[in-house]
Structures are given as structure tokens and as C-alpha cells.
PDB file of N, CA and C in Angstrom:
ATOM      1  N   UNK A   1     109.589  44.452 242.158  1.00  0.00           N
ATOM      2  CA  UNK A   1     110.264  45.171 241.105  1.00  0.00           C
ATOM      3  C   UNK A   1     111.166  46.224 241.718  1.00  0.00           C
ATOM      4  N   UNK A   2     112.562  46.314 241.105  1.00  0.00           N
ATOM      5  CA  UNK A   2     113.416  47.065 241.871  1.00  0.00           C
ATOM      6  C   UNK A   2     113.180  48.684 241.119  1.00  0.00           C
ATOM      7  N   UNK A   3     112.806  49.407 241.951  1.00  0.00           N
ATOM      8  CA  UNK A   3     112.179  51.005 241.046  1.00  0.00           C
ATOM      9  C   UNK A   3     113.000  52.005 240.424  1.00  0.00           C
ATOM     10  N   UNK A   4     114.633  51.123 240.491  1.00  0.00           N
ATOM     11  CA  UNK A   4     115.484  51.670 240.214  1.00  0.00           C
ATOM     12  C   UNK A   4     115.608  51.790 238.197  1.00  0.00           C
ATOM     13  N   UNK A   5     115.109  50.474 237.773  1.00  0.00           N
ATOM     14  CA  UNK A   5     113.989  50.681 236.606  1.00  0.00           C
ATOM     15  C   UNK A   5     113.539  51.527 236.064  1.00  0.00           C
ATOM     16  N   UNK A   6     112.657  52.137 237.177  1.00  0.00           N
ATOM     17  CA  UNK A   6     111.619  53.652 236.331  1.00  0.00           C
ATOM     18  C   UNK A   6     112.341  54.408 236.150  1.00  0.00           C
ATOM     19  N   UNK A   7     112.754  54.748 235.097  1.00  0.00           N
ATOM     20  CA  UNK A   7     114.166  55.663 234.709  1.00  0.00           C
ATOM     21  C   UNK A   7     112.980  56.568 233.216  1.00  0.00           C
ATOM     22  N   UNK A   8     112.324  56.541 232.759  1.00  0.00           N
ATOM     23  CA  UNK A   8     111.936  57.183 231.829  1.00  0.00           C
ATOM     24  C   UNK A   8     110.503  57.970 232.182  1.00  0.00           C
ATOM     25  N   UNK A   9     110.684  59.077 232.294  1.00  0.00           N
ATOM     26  CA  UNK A   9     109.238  60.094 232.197  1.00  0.00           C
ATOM     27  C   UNK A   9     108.503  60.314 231.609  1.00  0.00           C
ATOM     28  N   UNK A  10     107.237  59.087 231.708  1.00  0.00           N
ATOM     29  CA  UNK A  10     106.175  59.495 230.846  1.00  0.00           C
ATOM     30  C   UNK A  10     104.964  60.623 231.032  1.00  0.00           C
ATOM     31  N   UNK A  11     104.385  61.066 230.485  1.00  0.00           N
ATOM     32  CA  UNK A  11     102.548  61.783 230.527  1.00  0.00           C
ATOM     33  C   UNK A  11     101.514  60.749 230.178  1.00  0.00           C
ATOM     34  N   UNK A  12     101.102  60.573 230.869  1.00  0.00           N
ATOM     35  CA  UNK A  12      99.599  59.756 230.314  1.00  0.00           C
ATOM     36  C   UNK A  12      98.575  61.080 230.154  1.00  0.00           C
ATOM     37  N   UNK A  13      97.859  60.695 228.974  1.00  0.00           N
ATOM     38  CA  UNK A  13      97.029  61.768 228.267  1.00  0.00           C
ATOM     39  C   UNK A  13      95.312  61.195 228.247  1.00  0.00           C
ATOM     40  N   UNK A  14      94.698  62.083 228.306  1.00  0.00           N
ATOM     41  CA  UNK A  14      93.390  61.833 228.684  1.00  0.00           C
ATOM     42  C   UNK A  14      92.535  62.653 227.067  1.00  0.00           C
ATOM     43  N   UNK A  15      91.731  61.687 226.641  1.00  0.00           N
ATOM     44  CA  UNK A  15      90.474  62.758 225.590  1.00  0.00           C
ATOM     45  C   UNK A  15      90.292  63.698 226.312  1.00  0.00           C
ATOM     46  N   UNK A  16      90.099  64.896 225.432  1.00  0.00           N
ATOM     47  CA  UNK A  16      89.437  66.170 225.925  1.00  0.00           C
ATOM     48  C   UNK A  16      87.658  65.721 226.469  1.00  0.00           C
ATOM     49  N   UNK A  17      87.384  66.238 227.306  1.00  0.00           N
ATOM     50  CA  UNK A  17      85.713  65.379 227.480  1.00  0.00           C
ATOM     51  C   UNK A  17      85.269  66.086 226.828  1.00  0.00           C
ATOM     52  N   UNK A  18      84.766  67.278 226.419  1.00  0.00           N
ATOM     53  CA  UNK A  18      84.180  68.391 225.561  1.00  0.00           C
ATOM     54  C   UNK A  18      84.440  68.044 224.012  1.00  0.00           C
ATOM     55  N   UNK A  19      83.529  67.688 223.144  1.00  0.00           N
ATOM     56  CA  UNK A  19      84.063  67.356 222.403  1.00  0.00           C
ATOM     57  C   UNK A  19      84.032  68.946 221.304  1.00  0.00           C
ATOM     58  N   UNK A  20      84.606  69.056 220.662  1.00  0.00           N
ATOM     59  CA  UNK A  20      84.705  70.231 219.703  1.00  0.00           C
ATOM     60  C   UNK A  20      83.744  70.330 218.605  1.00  0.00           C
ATOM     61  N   UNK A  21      82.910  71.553 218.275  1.00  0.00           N
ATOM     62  CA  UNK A  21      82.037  71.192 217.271  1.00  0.00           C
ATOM     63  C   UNK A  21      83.052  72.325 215.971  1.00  0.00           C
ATOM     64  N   UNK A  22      82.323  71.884 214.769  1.00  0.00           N
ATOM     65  CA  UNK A  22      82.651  72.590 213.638  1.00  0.00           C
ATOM     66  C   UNK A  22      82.275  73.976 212.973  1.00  0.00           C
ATOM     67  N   UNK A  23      82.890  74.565 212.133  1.00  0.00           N
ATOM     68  CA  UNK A  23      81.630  75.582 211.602  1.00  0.00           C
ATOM     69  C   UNK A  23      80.365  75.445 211.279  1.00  0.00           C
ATOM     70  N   UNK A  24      79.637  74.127 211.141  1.00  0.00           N
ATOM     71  CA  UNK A  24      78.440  74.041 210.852  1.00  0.00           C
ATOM     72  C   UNK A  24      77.647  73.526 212.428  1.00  0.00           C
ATOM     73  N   UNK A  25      78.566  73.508 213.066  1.00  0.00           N
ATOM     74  CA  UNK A  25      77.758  73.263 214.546  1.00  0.00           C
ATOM     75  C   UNK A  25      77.270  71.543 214.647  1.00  0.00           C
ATOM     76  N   UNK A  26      77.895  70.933 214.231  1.00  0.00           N
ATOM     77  CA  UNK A  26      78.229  69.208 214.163  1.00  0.00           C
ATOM     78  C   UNK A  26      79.263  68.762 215.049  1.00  0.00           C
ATOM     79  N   UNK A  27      79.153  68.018 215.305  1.00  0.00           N
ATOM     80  CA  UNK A  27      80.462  67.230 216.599  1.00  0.00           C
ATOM     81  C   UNK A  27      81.321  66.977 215.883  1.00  0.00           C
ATOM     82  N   UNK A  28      82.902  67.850 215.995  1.00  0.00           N
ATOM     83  CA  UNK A  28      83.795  67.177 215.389  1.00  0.00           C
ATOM     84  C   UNK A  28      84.741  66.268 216.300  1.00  0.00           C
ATOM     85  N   UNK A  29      85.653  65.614 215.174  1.00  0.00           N
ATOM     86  CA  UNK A  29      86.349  64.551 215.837  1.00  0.00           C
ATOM     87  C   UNK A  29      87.495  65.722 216.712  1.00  0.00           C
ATOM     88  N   UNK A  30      87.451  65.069 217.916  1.00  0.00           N
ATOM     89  CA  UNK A  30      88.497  65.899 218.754  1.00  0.00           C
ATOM     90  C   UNK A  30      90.020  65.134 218.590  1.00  0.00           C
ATOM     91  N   UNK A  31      90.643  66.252 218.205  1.00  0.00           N
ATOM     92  CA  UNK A  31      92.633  65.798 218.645  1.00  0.00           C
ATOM     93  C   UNK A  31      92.842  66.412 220.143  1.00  0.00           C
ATOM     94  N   UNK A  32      91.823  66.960 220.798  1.00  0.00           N
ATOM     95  CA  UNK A  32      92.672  67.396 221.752  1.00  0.00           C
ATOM     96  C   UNK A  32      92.656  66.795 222.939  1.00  0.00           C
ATOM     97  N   UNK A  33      93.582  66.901 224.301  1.00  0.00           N
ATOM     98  CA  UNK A  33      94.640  66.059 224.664  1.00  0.00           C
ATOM     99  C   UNK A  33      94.614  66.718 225.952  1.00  0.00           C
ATOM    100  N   UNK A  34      94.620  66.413 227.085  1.00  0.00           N
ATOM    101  CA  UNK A  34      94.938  66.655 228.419  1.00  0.00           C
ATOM    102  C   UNK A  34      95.521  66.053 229.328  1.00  0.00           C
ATOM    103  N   UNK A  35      96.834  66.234 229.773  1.00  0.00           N
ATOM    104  CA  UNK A  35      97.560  65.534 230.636  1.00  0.00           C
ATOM    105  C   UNK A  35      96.455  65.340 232.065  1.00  0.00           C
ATOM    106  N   UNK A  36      96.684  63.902 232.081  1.00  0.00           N
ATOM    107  CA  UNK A  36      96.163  63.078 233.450  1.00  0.00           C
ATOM    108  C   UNK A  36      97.046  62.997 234.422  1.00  0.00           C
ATOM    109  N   UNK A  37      98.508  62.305 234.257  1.00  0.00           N
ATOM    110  CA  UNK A  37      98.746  62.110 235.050  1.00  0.00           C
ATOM    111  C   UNK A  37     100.648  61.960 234.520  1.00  0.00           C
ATOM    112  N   UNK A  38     101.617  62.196 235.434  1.00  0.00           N
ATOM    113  CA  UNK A  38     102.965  62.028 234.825  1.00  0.00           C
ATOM    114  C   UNK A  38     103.620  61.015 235.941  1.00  0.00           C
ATOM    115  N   UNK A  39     103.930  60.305 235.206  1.00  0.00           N
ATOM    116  CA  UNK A  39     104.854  59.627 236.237  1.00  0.00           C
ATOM    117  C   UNK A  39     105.949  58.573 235.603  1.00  0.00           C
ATOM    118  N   UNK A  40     106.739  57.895 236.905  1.00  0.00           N
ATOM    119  CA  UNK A  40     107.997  57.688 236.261  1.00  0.00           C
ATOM    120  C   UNK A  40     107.613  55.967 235.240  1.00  0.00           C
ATOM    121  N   UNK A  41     108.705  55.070 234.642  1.00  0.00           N
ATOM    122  CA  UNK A  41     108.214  54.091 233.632  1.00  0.00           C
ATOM    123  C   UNK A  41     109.365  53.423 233.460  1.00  0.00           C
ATOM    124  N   UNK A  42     109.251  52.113 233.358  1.00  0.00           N
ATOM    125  CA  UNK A  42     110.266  51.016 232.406  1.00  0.00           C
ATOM    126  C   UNK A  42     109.534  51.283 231.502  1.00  0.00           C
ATOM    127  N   UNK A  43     110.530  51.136 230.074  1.00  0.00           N
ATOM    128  CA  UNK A  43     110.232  50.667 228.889  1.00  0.00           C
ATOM    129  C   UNK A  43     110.766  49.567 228.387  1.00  0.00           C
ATOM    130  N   UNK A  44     109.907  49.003 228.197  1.00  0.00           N
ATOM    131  CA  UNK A  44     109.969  47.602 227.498  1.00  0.00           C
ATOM    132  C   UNK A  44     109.850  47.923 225.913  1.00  0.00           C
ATOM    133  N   UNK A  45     110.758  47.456 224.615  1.00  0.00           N
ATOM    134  CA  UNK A  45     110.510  47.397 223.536  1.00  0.00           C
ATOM    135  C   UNK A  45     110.222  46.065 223.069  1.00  0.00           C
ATOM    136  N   UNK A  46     109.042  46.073 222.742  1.00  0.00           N
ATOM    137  CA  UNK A  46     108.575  44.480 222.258  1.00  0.00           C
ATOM    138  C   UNK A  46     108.796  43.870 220.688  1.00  0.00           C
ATOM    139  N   UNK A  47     108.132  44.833 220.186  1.00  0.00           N
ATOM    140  CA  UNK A  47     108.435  44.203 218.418  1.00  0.00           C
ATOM    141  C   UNK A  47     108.033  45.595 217.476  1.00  0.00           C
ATOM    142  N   UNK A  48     108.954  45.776 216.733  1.00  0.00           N
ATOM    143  CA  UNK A  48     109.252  46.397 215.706  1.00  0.00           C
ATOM    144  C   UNK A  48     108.608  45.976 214.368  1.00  0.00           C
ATOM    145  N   UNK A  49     108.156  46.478 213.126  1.00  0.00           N
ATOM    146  CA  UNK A  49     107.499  46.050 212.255  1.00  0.00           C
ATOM    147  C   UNK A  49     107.354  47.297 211.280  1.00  0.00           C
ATOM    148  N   UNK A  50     107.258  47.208 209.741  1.00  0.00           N
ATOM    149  CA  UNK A  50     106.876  48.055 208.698  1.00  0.00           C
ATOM    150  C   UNK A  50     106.216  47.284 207.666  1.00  0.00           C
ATOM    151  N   UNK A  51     105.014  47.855 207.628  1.00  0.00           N
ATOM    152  CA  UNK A  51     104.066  47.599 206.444  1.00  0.00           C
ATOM    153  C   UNK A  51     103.518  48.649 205.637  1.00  0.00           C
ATOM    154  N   UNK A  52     102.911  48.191 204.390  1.00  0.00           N
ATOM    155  CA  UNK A  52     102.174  49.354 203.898  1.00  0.00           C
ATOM    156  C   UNK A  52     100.869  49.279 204.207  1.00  0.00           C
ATOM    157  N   UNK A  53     100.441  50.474 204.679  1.00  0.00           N
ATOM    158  CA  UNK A  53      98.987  50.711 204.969  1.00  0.00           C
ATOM    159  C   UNK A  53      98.950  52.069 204.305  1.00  0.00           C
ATOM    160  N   UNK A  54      97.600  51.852 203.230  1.00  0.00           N
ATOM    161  CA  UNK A  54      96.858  52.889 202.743  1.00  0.00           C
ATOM    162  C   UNK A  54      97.644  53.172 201.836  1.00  0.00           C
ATOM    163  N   UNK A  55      98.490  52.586 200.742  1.00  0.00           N
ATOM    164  CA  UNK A  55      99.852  53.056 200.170  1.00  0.00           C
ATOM    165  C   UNK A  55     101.102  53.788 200.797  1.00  0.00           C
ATOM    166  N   UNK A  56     100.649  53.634 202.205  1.00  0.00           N
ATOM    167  CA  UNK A  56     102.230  54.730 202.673  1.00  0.00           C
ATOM    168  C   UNK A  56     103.020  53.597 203.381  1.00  0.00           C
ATOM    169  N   UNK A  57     104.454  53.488 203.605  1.00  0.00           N
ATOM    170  CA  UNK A  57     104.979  53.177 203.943  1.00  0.00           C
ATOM    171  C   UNK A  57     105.053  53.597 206.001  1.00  0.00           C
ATOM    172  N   UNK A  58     104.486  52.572 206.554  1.00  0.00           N
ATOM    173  CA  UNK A  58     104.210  52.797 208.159  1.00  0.00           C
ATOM    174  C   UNK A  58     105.112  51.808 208.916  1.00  0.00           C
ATOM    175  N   UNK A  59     105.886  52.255 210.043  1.00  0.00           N
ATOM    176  CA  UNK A  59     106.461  51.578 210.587  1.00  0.00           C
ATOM    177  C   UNK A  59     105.838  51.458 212.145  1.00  0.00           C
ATOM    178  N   UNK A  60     105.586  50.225 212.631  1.00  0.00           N
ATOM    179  CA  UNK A  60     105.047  49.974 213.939  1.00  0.00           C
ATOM    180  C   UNK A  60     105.894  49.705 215.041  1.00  0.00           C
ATOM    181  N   UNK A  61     105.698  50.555 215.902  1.00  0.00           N
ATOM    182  CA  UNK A  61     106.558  49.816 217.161  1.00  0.00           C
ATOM    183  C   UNK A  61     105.937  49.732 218.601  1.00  0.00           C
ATOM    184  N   UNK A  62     106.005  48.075 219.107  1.00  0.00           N
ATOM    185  CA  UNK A  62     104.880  47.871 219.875  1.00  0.00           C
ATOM    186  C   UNK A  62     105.899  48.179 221.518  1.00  0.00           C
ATOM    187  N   UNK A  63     105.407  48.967 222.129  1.00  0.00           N
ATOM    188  CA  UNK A  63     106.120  49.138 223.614  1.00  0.00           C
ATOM    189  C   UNK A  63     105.523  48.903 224.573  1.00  0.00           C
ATOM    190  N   UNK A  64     105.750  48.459 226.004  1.00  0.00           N
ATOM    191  CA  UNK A  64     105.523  47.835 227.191  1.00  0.00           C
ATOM    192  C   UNK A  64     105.929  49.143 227.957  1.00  0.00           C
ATOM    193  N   UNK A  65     105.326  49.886 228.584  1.00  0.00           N
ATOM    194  CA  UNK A  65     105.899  50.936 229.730  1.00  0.00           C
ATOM    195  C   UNK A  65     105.118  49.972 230.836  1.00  0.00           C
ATOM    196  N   UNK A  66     106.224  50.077 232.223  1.00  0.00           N
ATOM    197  CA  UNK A  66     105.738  48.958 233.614  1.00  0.00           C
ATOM    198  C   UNK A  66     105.799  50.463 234.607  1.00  0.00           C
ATOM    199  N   UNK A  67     104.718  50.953 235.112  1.00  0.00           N
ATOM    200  CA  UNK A  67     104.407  52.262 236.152  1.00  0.00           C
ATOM    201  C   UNK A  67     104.304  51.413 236.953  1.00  0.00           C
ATOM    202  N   UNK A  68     104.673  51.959 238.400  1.00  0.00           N
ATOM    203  CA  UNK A  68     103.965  51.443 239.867  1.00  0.00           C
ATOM    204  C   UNK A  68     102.304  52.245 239.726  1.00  0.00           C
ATOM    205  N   UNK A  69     101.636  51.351 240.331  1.00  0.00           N
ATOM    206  CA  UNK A  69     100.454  50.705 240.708  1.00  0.00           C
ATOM    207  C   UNK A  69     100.085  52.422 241.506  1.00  0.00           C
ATOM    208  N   UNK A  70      98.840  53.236 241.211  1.00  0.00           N
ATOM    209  CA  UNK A  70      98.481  54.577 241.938  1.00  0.00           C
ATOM    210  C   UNK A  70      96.851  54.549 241.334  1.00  0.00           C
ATOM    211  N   UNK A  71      96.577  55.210 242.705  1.00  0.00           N
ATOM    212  CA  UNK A  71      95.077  55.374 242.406  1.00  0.00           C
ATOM    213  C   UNK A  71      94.911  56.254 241.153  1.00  0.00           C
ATOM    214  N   UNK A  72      95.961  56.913 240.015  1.00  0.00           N
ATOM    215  CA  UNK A  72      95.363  57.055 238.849  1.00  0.00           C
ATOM    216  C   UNK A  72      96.118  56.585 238.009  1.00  0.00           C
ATOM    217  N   UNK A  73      96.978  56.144 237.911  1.00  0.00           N
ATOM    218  CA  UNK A  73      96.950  54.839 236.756  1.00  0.00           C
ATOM    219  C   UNK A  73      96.369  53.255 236.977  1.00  0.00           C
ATOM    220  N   UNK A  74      95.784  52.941 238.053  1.00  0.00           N
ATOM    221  CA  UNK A  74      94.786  52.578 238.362  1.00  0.00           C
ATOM    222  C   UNK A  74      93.012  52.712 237.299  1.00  0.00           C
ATOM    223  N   UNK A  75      93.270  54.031 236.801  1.00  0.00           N
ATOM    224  CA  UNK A  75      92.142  54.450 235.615  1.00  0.00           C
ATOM    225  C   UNK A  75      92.537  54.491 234.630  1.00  0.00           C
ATOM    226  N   UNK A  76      93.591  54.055 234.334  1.00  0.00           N
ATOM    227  CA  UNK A  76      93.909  54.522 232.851  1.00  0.00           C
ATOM    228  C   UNK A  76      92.930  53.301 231.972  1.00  0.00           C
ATOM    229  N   UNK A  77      92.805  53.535 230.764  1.00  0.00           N
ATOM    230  CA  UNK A  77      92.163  52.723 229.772  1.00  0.00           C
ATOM    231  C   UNK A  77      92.677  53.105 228.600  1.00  0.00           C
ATOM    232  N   UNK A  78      92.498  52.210 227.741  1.00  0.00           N
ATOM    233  CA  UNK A  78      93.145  52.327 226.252  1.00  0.00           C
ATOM    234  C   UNK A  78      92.334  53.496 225.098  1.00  0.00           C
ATOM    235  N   UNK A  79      91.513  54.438 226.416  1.00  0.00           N
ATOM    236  CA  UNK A  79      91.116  55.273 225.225  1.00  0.00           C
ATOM    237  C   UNK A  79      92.085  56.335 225.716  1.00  0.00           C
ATOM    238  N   UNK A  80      93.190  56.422 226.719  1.00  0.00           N
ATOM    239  CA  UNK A  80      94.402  57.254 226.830  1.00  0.00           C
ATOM    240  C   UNK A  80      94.983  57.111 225.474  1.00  0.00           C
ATOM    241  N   UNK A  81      96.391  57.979 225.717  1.00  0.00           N
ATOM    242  CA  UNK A  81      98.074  57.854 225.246  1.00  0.00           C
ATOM    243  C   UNK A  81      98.664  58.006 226.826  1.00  0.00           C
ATOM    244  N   UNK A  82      99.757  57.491 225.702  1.00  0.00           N
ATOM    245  CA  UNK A  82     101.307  57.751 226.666  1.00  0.00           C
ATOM    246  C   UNK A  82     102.124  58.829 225.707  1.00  0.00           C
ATOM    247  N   UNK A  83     102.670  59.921 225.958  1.00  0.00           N
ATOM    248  CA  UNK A  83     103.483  60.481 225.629  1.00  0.00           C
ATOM    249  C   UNK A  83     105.093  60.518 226.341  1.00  0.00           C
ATOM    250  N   UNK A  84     105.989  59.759 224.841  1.00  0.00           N
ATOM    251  CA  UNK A  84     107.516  60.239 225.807  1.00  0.00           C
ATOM    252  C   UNK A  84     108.055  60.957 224.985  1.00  0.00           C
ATOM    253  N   UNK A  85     108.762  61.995 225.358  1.00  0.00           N
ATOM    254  CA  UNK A  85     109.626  62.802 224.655  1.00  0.00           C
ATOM    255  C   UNK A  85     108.335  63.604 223.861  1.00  0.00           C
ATOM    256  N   UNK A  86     108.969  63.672 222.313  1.00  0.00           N
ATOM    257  CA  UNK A  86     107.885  63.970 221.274  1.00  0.00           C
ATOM    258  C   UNK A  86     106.937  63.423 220.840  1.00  0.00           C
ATOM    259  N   UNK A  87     106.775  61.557 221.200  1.00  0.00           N
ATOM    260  CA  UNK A  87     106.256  60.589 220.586  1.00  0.00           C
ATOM    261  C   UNK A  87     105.016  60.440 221.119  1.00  0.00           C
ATOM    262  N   UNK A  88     104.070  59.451 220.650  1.00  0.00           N
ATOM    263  CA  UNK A  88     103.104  59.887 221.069  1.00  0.00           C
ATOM    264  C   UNK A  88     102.657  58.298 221.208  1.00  0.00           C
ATOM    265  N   UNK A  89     102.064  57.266 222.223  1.00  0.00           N
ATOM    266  CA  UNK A  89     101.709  56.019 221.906  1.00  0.00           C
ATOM    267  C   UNK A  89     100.616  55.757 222.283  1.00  0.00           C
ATOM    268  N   UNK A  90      99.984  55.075 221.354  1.00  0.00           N
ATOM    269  CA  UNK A  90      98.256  54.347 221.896  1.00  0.00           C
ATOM    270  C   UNK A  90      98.607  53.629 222.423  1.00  0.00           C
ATOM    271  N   UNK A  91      97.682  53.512 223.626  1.00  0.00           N
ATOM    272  CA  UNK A  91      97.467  52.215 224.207  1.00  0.00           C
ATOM    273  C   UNK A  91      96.271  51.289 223.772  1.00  0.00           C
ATOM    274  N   UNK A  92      97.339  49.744 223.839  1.00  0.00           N
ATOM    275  CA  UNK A  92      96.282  48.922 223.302  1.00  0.00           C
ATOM    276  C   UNK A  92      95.619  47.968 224.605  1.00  0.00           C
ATOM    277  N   UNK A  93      96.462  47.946 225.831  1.00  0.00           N
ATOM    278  CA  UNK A  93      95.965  47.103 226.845  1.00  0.00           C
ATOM    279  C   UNK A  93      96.477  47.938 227.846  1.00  0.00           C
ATOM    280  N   UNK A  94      95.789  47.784 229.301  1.00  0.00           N
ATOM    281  CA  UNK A  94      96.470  47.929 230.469  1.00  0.00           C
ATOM    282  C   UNK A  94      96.030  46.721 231.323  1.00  0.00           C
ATOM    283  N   UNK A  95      97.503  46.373 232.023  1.00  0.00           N
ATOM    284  CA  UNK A  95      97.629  45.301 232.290  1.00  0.00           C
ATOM    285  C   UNK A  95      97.897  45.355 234.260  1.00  0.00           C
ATOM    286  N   UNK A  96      97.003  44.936 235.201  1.00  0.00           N
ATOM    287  CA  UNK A  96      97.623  44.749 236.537  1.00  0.00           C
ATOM    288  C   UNK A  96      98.360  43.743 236.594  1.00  0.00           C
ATOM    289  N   UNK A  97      99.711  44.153 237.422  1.00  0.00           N
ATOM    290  CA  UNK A  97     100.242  42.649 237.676  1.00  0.00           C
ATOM    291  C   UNK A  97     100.360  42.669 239.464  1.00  0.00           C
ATOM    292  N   UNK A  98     100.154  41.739 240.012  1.00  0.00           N
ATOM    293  CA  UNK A  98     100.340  41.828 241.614  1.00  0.00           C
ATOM    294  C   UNK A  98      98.605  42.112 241.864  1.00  0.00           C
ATOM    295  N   UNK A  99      99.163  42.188 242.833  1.00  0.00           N
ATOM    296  CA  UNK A  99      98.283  42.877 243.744  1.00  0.00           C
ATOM    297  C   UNK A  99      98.163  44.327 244.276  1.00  0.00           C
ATOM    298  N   UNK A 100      97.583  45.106 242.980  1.00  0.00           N
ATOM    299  CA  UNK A 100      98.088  46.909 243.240  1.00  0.00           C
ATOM    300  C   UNK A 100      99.610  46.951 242.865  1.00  0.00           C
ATOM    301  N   UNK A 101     100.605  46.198 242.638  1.00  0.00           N
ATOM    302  CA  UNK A 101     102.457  46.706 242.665  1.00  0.00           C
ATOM    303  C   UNK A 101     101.950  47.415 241.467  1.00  0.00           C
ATOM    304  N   UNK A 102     102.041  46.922 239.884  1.00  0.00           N
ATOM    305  CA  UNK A 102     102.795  47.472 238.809  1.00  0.00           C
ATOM    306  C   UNK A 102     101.730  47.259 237.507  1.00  0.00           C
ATOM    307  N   UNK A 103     101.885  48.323 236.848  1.00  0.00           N
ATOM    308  CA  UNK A 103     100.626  48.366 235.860  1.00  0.00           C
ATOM    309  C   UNK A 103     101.799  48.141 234.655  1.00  0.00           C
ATOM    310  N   UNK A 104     101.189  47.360 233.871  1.00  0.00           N
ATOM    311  CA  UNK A 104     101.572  47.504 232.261  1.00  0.00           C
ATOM    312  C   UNK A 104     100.610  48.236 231.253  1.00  0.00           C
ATOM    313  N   UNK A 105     101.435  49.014 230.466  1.00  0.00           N
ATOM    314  CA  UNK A 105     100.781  49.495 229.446  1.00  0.00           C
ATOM    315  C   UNK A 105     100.963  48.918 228.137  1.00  0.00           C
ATOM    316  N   UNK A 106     100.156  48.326 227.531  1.00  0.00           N
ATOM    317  CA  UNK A 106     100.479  47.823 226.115  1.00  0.00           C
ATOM    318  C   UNK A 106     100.532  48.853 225.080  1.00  0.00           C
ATOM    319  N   UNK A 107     101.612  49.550 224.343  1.00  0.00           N
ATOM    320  CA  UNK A 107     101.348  50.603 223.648  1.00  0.00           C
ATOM    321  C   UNK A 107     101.929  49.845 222.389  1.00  0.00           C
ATOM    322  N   UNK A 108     101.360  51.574 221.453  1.00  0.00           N
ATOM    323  CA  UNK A 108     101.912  51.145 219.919  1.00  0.00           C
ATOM    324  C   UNK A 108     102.036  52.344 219.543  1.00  0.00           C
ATOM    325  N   UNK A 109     103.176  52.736 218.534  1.00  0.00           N
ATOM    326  CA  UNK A 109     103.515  53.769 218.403  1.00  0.00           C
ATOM    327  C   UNK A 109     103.783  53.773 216.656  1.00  0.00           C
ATOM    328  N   UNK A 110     102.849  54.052 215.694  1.00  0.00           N
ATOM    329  CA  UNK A 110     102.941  54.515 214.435  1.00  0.00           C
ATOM    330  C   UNK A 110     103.321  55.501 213.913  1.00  0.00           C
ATOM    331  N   UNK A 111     104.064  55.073 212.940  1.00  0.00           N
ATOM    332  CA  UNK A 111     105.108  56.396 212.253  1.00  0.00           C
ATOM    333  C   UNK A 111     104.502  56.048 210.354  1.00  0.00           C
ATOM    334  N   UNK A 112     104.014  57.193 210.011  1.00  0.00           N
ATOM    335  CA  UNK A 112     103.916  57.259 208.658  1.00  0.00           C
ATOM    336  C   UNK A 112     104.521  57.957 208.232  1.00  0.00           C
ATOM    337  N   UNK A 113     105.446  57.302 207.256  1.00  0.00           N
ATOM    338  CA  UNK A 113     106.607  58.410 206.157  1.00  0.00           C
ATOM    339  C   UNK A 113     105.936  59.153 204.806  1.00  0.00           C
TER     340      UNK A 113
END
């Protein structure tokens, strides 16, 4: 892969491990978010899509980011994100290709209007 490619700066984001409790002292669901690791990315745009879910009008967009191959994206798993810019994407797969070269990330990026 020519690395001239990785042209876009992503964050890969990690769960907070601590999870947050509530005023009643119960485990709440955590939003919070800790950068793992930043590094450079192809983006691949795969397929575009809008449905209604839950009565709202949601638009899906499924993206491919291709990182070189590092002992920590090497760990990533789909209980990360990828953050570019403002956006924010789940990952649904991570993918090795080679031998150690180039990781794929299967992301998805939901927008509710």
C-alpha cells in the first residue's frame, strides 16, 4: 500500500474503564471516552443509507478507514470509535490484511435528525 493514501487524521477512542455510578450509587451507562491512540487513515466510503428507526428519520453511513498495522491498533476491537473531525464512528469489524501491513476498520456512522 502506497502511504501516500493516509491522508486523513483519525483518534481511535477507548471506553472509559471506570465505569460511572449515579446518584443512587448504581452503575451507570458510561459516555465517556479516552483517546487510545491517533494516527494517520484512508477512508474508504462504502454505502450510504436512510431509514426510519424509532420514528426518526436516521441516515447511515458505512466507512472503511485502512491504518498501517502498530502494536496498538493491533488492539483495537469494536468496543472502540474512530473519531474524524466532529464525527464520531462505531466500529463494526477490524479487519488484518497481510501479514502485520494494514488494518481495516469497519465503521458506521449514524446521524439522527
Amino acid at each position: 500500500m502506497n502511504i501516500g493514501f493516509l491522508d486523513r487524521r483519525i483518534t481511535i477512542e477507548a471506553p472509559a474503564s471506570s465505569p460511572t455510578l449515579n446518584a443512587y450509587g448504581e452503575a451507570a451507562q458510561a459516555d465517556a471516552w479516552t483517546t487510545f491512540v491517533t494516527v494517520w487513515a484512508a477512508m474508504d466510503n462504502k454505502a450510504a443509507r436512510s431509514s426510519i428507526i424509532a420514528d426518526q428519520e436516521t441516515a447511515i453511513n458505512r466507512v472503511t478507514w485502512r491504518v498501517r498495522s502498530s502494536a496498538f491498533t493491533r488492539l483495537v476491537t469494536p468496543k472502540y470509535r474512530v473519531k474524524y473531525g466532529n464525527d464520531y464512528y462505531n466500529i463494526l469489524a477490524v479487519q488484518e490484511v497481510g501479514r502485520k501491513d494494514m488494518i481495516y476498520l469497519v465503521t458506521e456512522r449514524v446521524i439522527s435528525e
